[in-house]
Protein backbone atom coordinates (compact mmCIF):
# COMPACT_ATOMS: atom_id res chain seq x y z
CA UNK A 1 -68.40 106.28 112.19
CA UNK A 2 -69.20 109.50 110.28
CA UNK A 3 -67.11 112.27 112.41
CA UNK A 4 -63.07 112.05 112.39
CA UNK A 5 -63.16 112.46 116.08
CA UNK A 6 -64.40 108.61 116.06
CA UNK A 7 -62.84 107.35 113.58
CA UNK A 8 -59.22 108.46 115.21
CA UNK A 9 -60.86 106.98 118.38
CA UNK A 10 -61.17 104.12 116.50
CA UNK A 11 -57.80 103.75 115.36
CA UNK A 12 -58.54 104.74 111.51
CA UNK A 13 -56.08 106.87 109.93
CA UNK A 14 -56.79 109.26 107.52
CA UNK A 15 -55.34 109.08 104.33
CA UNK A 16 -53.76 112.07 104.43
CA UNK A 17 -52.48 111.48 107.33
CA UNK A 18 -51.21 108.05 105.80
CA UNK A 19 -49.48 109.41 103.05
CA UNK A 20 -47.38 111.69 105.85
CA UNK A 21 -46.07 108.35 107.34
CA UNK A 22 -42.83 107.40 106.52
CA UNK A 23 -42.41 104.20 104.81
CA UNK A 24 -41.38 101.24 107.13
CA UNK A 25 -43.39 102.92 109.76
CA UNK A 26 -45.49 100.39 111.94
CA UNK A 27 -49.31 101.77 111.72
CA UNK A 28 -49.79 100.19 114.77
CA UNK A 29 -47.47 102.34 116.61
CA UNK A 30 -48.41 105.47 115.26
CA UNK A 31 -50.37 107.30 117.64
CA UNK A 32 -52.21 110.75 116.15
CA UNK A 33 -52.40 113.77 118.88
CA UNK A 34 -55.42 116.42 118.02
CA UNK A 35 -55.26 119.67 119.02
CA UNK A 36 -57.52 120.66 121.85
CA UNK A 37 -60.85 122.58 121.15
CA UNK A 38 -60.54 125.96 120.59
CA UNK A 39 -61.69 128.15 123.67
CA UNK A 40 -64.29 131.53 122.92
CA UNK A 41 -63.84 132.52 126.76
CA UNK A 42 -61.07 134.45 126.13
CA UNK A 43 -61.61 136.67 123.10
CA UNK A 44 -64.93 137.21 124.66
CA UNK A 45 -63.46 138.51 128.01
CA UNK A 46 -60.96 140.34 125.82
CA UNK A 47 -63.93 142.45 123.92
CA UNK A 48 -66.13 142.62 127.13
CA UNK A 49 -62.77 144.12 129.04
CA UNK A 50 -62.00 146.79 125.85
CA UNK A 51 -65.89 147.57 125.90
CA UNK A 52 -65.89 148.27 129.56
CA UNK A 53 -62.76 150.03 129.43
CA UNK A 54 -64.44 151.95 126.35
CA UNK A 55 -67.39 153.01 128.83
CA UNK A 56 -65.33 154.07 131.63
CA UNK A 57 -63.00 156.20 129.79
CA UNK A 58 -66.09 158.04 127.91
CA UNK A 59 -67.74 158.41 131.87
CA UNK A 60 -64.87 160.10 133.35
CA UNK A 61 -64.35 162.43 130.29
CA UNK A 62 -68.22 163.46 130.74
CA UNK A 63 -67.24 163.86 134.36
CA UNK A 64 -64.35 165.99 134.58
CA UNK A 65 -65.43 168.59 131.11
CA UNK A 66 -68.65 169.06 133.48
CA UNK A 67 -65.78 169.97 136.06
CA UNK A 68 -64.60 171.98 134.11
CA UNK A 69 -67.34 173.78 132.86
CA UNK A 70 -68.85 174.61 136.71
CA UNK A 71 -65.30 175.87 137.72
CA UNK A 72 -64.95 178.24 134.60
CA UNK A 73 -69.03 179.30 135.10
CA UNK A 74 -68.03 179.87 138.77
CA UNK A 75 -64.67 181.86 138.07
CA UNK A 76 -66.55 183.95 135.11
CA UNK A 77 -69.33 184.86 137.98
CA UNK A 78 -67.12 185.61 140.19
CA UNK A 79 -64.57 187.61 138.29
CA UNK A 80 -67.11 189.44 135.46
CA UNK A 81 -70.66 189.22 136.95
CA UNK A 82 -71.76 186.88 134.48
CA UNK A 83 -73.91 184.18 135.40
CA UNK A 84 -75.03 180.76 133.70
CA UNK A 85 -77.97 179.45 135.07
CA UNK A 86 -80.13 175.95 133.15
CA UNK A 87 -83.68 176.28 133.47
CA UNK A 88 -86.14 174.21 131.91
CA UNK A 89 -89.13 176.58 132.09
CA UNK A 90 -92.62 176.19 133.57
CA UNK A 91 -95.55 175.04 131.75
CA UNK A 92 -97.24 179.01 132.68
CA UNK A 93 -94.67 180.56 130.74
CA UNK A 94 -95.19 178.24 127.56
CA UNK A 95 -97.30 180.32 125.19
CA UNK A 96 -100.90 178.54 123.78
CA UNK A 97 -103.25 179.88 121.24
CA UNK A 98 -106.47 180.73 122.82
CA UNK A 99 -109.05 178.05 123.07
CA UNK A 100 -112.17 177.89 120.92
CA UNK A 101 -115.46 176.89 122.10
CA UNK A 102 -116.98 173.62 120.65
CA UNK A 103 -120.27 175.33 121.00
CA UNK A 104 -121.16 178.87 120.01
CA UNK A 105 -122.01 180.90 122.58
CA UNK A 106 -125.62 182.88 122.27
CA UNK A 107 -125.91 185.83 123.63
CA UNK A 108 -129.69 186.18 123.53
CA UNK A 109 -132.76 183.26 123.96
CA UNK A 110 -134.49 182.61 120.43
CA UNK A 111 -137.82 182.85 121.96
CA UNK A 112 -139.20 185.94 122.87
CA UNK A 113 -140.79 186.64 126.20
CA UNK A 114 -144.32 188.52 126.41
């Protein structure tokens, strides 16, 4: 019997426990009531609900300042003339350095004709 749990389901009382007994008290008749195992399931619900919730909020804020953005664009265009367009350019319109051969290019034969 190393674990409390079986030594209370064996009737042993701690000492502790014994000292907490009134005297005259019959040991036989003293019954010893644990507490219950504590229970993760609901702090873990708890933080999964406040992440969630977390998520959600942060997803309709993203939603409605891009709402808000579109309306102002389209009331600026509308009212000014001024436009906002995104564009993510084309790969022509990217700028390269021009290529160098690998092999120089010879612009008459080494040998001679006669």
């Amino acid at each position: 019997m190393q674990l409390p749990d079986e030594q209370f389901r064996a009737g042993h009382i701690p000492t502790e426990v014994y000292r907490q007994i009134p005297p005259g008290t019959d040991v036989r008749k003293v019954v010893i009531v644990q507490e219950a195992p504590r229970s993760y399931a609901g702090p873990i619900f708890l933080v999964l609900a406040k992440t969630l919730g977390a998520v959600l909020v942060l997803v309709v804020i993203a939603f409605v300042v891009q709402i808000i953005a579109a309306s102002i664009v389209a009331v600026l265009s509308a009212s000014c003339g001024i436009g906002y367009t995104l564009s993510r350019g084309s790969a022509k319109s990217r700028s390269r350095a021009p290529r160098r051969r690998s092999t120089p290019v010879r612009s008459k034969s080494r040998y001679r004709s006669k």
